[in-house]
C-alpha atoms as a PDB file:
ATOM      1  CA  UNK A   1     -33.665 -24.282 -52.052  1.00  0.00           C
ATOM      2  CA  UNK A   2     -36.589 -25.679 -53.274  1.00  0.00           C
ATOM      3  CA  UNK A   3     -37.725 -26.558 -56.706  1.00  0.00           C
ATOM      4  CA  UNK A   4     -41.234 -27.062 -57.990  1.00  0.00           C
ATOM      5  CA  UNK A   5     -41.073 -29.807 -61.371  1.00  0.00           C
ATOM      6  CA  UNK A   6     -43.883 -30.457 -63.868  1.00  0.00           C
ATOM      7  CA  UNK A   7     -43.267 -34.424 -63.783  1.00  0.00           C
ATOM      8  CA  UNK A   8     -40.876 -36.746 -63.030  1.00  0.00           C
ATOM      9  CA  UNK A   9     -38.899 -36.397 -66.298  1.00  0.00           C
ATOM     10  CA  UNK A  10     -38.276 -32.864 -64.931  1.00  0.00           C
ATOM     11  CA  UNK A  11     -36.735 -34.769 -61.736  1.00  0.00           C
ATOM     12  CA  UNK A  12     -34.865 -37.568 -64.014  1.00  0.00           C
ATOM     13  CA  UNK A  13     -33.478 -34.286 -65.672  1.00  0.00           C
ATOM     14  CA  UNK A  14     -31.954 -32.831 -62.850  1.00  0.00           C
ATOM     15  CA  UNK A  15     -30.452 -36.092 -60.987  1.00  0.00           C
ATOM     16  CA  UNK A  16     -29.013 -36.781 -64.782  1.00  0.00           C
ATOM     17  CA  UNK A  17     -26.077 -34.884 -64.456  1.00  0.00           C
ATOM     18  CA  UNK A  18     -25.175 -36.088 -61.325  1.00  0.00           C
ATOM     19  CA  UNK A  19     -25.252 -39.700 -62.781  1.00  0.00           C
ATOM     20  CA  UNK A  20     -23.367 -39.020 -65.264  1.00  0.00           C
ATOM     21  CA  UNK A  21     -20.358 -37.457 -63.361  1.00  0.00           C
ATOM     22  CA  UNK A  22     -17.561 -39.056 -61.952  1.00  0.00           C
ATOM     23  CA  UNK A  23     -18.810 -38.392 -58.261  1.00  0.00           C
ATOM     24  CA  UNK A  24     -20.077 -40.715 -55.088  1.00  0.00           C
ATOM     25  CA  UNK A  25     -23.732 -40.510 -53.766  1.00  0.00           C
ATOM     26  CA  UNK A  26     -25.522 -42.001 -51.466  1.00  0.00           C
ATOM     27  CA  UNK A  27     -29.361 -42.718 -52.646  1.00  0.00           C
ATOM     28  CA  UNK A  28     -32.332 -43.852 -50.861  1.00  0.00           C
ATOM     29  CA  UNK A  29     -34.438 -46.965 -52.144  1.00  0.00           C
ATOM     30  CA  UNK A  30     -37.716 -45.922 -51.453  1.00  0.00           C
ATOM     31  CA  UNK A  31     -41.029 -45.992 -53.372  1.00  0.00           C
ATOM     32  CA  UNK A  32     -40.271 -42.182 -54.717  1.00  0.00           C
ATOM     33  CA  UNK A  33     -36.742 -43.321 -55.833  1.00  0.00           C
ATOM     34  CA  UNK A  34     -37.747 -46.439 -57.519  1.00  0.00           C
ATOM     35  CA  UNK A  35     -40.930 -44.637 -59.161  1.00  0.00           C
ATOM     36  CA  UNK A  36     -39.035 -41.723 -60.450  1.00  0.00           C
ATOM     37  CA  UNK A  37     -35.969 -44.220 -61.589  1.00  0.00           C
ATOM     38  CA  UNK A  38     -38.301 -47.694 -63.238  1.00  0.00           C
ATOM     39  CA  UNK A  39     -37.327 -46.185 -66.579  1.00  0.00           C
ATOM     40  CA  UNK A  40     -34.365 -44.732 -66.896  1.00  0.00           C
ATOM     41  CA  UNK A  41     -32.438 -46.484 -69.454  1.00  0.00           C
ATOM     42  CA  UNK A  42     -28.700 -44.681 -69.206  1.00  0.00           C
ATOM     43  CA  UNK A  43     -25.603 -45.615 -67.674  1.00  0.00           C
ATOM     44  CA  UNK A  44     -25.115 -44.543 -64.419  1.00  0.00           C
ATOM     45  CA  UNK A  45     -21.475 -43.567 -63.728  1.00  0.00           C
ATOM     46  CA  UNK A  46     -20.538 -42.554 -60.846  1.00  0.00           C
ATOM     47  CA  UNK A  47     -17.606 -44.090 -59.028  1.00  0.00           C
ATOM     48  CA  UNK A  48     -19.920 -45.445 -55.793  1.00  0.00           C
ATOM     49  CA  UNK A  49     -23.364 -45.502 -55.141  1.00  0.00           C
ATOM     50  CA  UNK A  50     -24.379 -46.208 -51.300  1.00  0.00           C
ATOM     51  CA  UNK A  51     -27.734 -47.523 -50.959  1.00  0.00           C
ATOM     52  CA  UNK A  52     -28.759 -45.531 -47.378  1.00  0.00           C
ATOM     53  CA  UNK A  53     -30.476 -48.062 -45.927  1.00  0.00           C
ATOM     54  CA  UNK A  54     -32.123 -51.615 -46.307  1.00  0.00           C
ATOM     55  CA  UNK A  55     -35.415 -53.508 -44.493  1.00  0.00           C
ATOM     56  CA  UNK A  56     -33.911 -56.554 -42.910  1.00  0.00           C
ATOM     57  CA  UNK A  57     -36.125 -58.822 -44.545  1.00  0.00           C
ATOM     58  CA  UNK A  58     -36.085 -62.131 -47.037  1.00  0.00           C
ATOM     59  CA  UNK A  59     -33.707 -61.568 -49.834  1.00  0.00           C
ATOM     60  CA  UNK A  60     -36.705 -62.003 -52.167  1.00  0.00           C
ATOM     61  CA  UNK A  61     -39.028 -59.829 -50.005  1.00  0.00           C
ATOM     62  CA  UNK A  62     -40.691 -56.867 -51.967  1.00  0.00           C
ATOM     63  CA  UNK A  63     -39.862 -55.051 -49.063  1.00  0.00           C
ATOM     64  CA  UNK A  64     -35.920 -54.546 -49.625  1.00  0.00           C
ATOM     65  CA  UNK A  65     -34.807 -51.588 -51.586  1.00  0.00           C
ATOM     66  CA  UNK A  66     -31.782 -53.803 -53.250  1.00  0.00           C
ATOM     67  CA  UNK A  67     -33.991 -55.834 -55.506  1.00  0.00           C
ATOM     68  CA  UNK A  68     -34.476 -52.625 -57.643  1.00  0.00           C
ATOM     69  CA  UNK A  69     -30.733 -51.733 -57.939  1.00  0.00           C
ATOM     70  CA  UNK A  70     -29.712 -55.161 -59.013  1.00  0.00           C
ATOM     71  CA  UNK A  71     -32.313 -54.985 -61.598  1.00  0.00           C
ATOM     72  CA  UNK A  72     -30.243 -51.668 -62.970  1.00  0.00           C
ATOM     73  CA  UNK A  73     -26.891 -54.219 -62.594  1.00  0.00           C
ATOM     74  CA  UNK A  74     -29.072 -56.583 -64.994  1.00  0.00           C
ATOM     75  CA  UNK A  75     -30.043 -54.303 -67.201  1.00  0.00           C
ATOM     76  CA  UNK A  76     -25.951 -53.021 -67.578  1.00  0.00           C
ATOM     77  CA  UNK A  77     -27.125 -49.258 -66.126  1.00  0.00           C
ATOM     78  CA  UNK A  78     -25.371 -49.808 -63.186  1.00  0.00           C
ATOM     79  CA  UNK A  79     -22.290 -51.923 -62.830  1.00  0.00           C
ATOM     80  CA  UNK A  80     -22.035 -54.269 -59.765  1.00  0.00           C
ATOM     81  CA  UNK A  81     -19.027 -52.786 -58.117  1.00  0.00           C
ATOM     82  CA  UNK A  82     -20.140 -49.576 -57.980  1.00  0.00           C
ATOM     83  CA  UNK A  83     -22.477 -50.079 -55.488  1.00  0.00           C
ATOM     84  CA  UNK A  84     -22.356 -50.772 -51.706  1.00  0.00           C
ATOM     85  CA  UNK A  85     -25.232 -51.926 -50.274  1.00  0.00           C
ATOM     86  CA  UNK A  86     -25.987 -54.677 -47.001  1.00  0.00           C
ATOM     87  CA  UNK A  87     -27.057 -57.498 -48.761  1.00  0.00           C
ATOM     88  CA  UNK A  88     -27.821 -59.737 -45.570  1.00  0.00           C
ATOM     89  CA  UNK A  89     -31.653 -60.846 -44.617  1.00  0.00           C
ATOM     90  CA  UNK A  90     -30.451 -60.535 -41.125  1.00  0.00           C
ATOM     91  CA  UNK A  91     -28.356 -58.369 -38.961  1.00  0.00           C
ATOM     92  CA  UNK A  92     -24.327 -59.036 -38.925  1.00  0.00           C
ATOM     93  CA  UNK A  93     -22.518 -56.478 -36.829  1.00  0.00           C
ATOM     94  CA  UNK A  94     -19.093 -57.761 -39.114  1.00  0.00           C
ATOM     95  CA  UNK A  95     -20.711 -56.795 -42.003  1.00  0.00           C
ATOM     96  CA  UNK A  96     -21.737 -53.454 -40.292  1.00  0.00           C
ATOM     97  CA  UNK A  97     -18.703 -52.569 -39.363  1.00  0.00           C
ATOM     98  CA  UNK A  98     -17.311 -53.614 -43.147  1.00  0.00           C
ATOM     99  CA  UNK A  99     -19.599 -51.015 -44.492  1.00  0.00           C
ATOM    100  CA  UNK A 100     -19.272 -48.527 -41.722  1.00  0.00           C
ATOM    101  CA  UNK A 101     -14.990 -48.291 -42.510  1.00  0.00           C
ATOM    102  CA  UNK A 102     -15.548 -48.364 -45.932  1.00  0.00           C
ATOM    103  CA  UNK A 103     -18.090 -45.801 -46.583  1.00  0.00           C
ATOM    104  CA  UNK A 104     -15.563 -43.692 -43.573  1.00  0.00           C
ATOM    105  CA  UNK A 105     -12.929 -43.443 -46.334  1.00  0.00           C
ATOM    106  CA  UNK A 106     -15.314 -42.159 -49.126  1.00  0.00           C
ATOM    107  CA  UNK A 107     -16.537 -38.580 -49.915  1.00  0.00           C
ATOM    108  CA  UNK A 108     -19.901 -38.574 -51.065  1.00  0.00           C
ATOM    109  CA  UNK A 109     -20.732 -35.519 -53.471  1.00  0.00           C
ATOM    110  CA  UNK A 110     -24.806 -35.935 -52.941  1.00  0.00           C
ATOM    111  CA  UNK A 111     -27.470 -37.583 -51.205  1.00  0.00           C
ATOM    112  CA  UNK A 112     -30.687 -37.938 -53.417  1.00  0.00           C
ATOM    113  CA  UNK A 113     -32.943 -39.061 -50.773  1.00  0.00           C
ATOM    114  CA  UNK A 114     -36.962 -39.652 -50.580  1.00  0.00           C
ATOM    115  CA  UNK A 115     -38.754 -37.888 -48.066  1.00  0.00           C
ATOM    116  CA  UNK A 116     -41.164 -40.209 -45.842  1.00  0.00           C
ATOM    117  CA  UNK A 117     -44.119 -39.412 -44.094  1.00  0.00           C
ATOM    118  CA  UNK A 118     -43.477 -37.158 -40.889  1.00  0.00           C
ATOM    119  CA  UNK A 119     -40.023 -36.033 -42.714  1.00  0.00           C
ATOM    120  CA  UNK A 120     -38.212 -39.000 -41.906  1.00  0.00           C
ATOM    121  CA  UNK A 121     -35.807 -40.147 -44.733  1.00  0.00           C
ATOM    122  CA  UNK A 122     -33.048 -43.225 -45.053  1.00  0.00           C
ATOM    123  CA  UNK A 123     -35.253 -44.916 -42.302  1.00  0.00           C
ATOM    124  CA  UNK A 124     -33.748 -42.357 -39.752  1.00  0.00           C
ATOM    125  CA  UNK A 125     -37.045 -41.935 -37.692  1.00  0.00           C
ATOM    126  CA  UNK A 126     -35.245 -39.880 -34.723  1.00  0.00           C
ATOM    127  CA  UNK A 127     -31.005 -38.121 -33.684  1.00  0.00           C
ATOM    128  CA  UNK A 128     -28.932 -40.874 -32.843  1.00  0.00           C
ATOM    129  CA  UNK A 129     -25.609 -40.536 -31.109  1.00  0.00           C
ATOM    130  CA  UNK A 130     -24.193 -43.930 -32.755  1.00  0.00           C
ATOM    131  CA  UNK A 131     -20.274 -42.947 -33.685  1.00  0.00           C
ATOM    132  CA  UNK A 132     -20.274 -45.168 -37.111  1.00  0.00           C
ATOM    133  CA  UNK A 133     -21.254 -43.748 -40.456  1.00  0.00           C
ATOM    134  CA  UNK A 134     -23.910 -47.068 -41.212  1.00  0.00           C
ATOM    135  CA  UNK A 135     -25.255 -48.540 -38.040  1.00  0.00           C
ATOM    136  CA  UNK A 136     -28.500 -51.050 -37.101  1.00  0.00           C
ATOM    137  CA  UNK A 137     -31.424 -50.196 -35.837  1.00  0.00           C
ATOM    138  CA  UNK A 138     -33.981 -52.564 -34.414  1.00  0.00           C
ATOM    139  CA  UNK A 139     -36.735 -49.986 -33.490  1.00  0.00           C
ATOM    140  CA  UNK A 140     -38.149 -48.348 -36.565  1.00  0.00           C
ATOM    141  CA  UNK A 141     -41.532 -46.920 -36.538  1.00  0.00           C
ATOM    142  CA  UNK A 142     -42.081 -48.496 -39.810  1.00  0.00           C
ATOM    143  CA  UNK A 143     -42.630 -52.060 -40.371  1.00  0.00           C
ATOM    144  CA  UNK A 144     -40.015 -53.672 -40.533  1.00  0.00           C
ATOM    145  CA  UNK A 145     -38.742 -53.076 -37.291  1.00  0.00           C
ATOM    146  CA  UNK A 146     -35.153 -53.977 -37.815  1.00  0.00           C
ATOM    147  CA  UNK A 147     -32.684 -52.159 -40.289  1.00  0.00           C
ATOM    148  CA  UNK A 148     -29.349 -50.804 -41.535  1.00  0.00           C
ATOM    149  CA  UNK A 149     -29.033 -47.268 -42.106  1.00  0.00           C
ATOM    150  CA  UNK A 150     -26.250 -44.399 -43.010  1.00  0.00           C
ATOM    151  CA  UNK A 151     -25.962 -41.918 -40.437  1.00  0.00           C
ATOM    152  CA  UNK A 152     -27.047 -38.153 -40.355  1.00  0.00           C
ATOM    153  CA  UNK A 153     -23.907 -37.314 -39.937  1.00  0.00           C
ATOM    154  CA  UNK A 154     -22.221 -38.793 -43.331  1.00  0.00           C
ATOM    155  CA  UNK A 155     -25.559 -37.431 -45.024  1.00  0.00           C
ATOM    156  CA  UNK A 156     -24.423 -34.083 -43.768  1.00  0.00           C
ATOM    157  CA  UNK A 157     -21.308 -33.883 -44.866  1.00  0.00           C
ATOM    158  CA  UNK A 158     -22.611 -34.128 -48.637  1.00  0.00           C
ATOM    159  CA  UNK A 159     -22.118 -31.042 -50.979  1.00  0.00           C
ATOM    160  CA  UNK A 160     -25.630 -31.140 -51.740  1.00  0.00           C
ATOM    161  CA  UNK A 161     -28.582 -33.225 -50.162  1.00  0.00           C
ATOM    162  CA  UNK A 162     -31.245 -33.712 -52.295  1.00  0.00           C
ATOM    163  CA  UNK A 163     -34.756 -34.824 -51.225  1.00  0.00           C
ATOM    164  CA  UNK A 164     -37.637 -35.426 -53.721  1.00  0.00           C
ATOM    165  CA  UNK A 165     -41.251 -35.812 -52.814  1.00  0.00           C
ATOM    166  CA  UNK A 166     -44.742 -36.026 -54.728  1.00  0.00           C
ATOM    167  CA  UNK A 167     -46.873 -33.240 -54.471  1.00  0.00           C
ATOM    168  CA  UNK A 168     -49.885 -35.531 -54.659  1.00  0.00           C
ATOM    169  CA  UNK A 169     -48.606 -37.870 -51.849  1.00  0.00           C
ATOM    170  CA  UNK A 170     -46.336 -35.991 -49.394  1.00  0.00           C
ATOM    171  CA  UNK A 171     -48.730 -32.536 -49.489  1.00  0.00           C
ATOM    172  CA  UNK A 172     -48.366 -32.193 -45.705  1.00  0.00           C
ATOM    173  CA  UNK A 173     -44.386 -32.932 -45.552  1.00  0.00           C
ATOM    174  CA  UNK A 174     -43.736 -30.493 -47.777  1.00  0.00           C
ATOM    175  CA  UNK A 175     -45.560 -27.814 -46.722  1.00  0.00           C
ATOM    176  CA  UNK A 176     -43.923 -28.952 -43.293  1.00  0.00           C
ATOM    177  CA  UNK A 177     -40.530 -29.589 -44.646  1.00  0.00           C
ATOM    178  CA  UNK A 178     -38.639 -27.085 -42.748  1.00  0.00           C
ATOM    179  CA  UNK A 179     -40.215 -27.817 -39.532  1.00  0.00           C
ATOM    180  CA  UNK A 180     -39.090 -31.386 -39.272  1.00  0.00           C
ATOM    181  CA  UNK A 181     -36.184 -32.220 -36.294  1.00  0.00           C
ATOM    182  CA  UNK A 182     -34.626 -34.328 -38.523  1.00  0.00           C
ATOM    183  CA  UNK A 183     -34.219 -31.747 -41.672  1.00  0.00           C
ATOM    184  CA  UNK A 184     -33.145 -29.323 -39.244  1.00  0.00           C
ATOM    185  CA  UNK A 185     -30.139 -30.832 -38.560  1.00  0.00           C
ATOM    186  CA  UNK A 186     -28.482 -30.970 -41.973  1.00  0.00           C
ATOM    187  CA  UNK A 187     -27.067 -27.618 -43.385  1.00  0.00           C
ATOM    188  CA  UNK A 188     -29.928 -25.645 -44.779  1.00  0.00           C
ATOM    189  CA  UNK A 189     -27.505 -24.440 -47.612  1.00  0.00           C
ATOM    190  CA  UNK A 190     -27.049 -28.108 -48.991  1.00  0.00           C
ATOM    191  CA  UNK A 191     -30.233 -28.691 -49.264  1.00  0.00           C
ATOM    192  CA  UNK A 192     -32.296 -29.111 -52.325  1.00  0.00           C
ATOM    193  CA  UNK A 193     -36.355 -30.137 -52.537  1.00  0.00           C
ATOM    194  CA  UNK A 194     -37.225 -31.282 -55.452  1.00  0.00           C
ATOM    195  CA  UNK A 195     -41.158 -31.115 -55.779  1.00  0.00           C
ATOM    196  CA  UNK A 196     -43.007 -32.906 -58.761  1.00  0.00           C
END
């Protein structure tokens, strides 16, 4: 399903409903996310929010998608323990694993993910076979190499997965969208673009 917005208020329209419901999601922490999100100024309430995937970089670093989440904790949108999210500058299999078992024992009602260039998303570049539902990586084909990510496979067993993407900046991965190894694994019927 794919749906073609005027502006981003059209996309902070649509994801509205699902934070206001009493639901988990997991959520990306891109650019797109952070763009369409730098205003919102209502209380988020769903019960947990997994952040997919963080940079393993300086706490501080511009780089890490937390920074902008914790700025939603400050601003009392968001309340601290609703959301999981690796918080380490530096890779901790423990703390892995914590995450992995607890997100294991949660049903997530929707991913709202950003869609990256080439159709990766959650910085899941390529399939991989690892058995846990969040997992390192140390070989991303974006800068920085080494990262924490949810898997495909707890992505795919959302109700609905969506993805939202500029029409100015990701042109050639939506008109591509479809074609991408990556989107073809999740259930066609759960998934939602949201265009803008």
């Amino acid at each position: 399903m794919k749906y073609n917005l005027k502006n981003k208020k059209e996309v902070v329209f649509k994801l509205n409903k699902i934070f206001k419901g009493k639901n988990s999601i997991i959520i990306s922490g891109g650019s797109t996310i952070k763009n369409i999100l730098k205003n919102y100024k209502y209380k988020i309430l769903c019960k947990k929010i997994l952040l997919s995937d963080e940079r393993l970089v300086k706490n501080y670093s511009k780089l890490r998608n937390d920074l902008f989440f914790r700025n939603l904790i400050k601003k009392n949108i968001l309340k601290p323990r609703q959301l999981i999210n690796y918080t380490l500058d530096y890779f901790d299999e423990k703390k892995v694993n914590s995450i992995s078992s607890k997100i294991n024992q949660i049903i997530f009602d929707y991913a709202i993910l950003s869609l990256g260039n080439n159709g990766h998303f959650a910085s899941i570049f390529e399939t991989n076979n690892n058995n846990k539902d969040f997992y390192f990586i140390n070989n991303s084909l974006k800068f920085p190499k080494k990262r924490v990510t949810v898997s495909l496979e707890k992505i795919n067993k959302c109700k609905k997965i969506f993805f939202i993407a500029s029409r100015k900046k990701k042109n050639k991965e939506i008109a591509n969208f479809y074609k991408y190894e990556l989107i073809q694994k999740l259930h066609k019927k759960k998934i939602v673009l949201l265009t803008y």
